[in-house]
C-alpha atoms as a PDB file:
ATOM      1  CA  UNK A   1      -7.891 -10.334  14.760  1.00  0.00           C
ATOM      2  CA  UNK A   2      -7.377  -7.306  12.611  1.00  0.00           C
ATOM      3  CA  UNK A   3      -8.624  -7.088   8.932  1.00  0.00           C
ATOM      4  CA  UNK A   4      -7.207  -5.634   6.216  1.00  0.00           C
ATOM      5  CA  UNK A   5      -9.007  -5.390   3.240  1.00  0.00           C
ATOM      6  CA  UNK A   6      -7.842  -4.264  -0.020  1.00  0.00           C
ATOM      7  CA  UNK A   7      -9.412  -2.542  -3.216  1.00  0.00           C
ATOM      8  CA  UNK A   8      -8.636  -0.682  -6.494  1.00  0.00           C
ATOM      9  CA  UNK A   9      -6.011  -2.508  -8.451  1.00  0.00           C
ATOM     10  CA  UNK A  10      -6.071  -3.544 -12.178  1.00  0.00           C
ATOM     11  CA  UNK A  11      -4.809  -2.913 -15.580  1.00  0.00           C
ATOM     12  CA  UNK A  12      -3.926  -0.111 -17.091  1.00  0.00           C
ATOM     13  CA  UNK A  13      -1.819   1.168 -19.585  1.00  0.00           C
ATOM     14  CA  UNK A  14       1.794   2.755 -18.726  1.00  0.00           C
ATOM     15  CA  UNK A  15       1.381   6.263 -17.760  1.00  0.00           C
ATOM     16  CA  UNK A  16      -1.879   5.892 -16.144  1.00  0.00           C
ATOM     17  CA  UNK A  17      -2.803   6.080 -12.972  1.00  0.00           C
ATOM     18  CA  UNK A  18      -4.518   3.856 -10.382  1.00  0.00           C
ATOM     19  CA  UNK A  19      -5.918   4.260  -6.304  1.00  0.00           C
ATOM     20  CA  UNK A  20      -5.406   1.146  -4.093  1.00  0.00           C
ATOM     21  CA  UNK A  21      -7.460   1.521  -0.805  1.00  0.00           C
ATOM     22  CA  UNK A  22      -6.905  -0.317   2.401  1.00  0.00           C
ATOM     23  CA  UNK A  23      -9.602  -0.558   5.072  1.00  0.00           C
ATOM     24  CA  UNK A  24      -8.806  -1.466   8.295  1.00  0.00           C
ATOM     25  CA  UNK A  25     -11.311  -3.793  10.901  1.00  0.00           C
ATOM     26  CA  UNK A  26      -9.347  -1.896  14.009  1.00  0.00           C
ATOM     27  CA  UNK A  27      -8.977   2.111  14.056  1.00  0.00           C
ATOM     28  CA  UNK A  28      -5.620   3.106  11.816  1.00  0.00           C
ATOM     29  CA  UNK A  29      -4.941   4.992  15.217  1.00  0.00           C
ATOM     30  CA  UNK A  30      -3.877   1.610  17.049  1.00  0.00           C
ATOM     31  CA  UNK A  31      -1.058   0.839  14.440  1.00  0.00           C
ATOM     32  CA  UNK A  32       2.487   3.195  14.714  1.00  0.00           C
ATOM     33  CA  UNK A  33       2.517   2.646  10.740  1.00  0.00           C
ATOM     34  CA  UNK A  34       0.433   1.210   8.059  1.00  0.00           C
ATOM     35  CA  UNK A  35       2.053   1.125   4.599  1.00  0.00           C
ATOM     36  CA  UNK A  36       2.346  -1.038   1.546  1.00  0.00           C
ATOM     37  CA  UNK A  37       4.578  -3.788   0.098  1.00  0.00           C
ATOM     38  CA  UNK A  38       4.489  -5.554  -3.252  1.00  0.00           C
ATOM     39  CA  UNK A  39       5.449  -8.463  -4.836  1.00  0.00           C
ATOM     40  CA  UNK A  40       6.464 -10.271  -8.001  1.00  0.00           C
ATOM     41  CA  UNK A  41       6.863 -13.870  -8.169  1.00  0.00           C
ATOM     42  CA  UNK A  42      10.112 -14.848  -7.910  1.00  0.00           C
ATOM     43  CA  UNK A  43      11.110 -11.824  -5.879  1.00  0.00           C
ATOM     44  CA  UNK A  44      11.012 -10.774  -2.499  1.00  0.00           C
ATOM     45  CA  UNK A  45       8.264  -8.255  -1.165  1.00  0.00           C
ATOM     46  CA  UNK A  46       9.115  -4.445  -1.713  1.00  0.00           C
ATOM     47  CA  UNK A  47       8.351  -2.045   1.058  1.00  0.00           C
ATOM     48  CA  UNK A  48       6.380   0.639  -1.392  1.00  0.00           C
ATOM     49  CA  UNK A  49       4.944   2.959   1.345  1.00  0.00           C
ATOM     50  CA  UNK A  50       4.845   3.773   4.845  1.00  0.00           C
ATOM     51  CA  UNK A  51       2.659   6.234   6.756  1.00  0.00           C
ATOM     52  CA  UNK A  52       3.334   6.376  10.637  1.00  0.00           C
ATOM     53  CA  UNK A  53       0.566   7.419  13.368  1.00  0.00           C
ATOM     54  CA  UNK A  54       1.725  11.063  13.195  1.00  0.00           C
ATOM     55  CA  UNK A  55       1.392  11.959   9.538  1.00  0.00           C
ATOM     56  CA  UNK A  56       4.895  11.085   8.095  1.00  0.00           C
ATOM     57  CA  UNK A  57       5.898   9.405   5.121  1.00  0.00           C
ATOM     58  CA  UNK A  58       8.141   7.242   3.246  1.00  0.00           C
ATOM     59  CA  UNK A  59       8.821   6.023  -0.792  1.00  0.00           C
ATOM     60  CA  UNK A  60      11.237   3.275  -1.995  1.00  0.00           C
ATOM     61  CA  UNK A  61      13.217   5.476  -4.057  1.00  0.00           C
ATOM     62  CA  UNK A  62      11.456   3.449  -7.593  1.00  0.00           C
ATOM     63  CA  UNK A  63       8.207   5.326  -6.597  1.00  0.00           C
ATOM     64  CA  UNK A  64       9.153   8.475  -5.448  1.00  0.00           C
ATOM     65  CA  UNK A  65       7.723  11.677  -6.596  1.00  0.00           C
ATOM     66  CA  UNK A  66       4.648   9.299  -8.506  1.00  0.00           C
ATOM     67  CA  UNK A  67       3.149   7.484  -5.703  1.00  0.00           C
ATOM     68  CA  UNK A  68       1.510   8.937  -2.650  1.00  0.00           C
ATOM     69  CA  UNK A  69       0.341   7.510   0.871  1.00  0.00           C
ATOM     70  CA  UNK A  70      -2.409   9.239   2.772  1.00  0.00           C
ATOM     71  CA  UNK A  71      -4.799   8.283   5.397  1.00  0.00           C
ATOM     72  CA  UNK A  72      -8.749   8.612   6.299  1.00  0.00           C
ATOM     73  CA  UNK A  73      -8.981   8.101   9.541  1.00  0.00           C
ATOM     74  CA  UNK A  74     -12.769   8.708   9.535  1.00  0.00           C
ATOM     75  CA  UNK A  75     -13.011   5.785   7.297  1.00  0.00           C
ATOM     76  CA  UNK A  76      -9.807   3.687   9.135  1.00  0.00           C
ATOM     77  CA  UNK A  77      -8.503   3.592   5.785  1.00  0.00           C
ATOM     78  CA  UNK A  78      -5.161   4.190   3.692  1.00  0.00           C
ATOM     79  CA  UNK A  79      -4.685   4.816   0.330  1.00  0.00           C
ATOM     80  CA  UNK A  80      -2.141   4.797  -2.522  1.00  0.00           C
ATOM     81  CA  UNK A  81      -2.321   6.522  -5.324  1.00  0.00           C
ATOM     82  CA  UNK A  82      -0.202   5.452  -7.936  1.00  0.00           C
ATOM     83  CA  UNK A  83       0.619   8.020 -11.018  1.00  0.00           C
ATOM     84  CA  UNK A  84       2.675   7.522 -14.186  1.00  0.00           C
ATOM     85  CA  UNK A  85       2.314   3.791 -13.482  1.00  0.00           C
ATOM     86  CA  UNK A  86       5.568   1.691 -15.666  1.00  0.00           C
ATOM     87  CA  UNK A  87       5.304  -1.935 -16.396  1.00  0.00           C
ATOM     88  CA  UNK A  88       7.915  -2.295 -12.961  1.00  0.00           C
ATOM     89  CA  UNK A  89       4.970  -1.389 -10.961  1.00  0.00           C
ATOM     90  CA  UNK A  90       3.273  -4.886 -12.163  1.00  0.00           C
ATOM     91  CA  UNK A  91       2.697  -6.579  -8.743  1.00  0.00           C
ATOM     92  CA  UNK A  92       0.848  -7.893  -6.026  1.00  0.00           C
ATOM     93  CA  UNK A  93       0.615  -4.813  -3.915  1.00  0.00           C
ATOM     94  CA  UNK A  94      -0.203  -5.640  -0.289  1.00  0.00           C
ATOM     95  CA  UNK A  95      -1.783  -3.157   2.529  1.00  0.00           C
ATOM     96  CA  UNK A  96       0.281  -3.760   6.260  1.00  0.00           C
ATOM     97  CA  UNK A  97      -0.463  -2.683   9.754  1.00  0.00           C
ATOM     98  CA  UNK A  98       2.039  -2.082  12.250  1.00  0.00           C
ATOM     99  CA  UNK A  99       1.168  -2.479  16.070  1.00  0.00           C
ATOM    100  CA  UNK A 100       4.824  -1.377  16.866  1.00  0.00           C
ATOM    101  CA  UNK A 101       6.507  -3.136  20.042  1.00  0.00           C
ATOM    102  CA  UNK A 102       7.312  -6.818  19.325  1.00  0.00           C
ATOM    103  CA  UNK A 103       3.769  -7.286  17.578  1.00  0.00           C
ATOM    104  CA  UNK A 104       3.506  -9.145  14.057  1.00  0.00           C
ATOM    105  CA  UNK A 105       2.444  -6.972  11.620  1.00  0.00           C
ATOM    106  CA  UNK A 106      -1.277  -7.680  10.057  1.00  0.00           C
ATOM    107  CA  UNK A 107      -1.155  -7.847   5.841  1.00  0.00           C
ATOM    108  CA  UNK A 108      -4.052  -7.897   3.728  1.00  0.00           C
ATOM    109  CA  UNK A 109      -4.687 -10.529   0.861  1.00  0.00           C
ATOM    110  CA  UNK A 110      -3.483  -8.447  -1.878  1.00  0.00           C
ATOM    111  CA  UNK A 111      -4.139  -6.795  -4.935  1.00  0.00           C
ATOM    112  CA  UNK A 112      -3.141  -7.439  -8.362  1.00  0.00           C
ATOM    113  CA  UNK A 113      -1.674  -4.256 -10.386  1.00  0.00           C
ATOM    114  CA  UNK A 114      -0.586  -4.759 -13.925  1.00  0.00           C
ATOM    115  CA  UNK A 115       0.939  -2.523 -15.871  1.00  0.00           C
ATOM    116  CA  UNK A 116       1.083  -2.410 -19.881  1.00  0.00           C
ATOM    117  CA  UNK A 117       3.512  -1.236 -22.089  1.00  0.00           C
END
């Protein structure tokens, strides 16, 4: 069983800036992508960020060009850092591991961002 565990959310004001980390039980190396998703209640989950095994990225357009994915694969851990946060970005923001093939994806329990206006 893989664990995900996730750090670094909060509240801050709108136009801040905030770094959620994700650390992973297994090596990030045995996923084809680890990303994350978030969520507001009443809505469905968002893919935010993905980063695959070989380096490459991708943004829901919303959070282009002010978040950024990157990996530490000393530390089997991903990060987002989140810049010129808006009171959108309020959400549960959740760290996922991809095995690839027909595996289920792991998730992590979550991480609460809020974001004042």
């Amino acid at each position: 069983q893989v664990q995900l565990v996730e750090s670094g959310g909060g509240f801050v004001q709108a136009g801040g800036s905030l770094r959620l980390s994700c650390t992973s039980s297994r090596v990030v190396f045995s996923f084809s992508a680890m990303g994350w998703h978030r969520q507001v209640p009443g809505k469905q989950r968002e893919l935010v960020a993905t980063i695959r095994l070989g380096g490459s990225t991708d943004y829901a357009d919303p959070v282009k060009g002010r978040f950024t994915i990157s990996r530490d694969n000393r530390k089997n851990t991903i990060y987002l850092q989140m810049n010129s946060l808006k009171p959108e970005d309020t959400a549960v923001y959740y760290c996922t591991a991809d095995p690839g093939g027909s595996l289920r994806s792991y998730w992590g329990q979550g991480t609460q961002v809020t974001v004042s206006s």
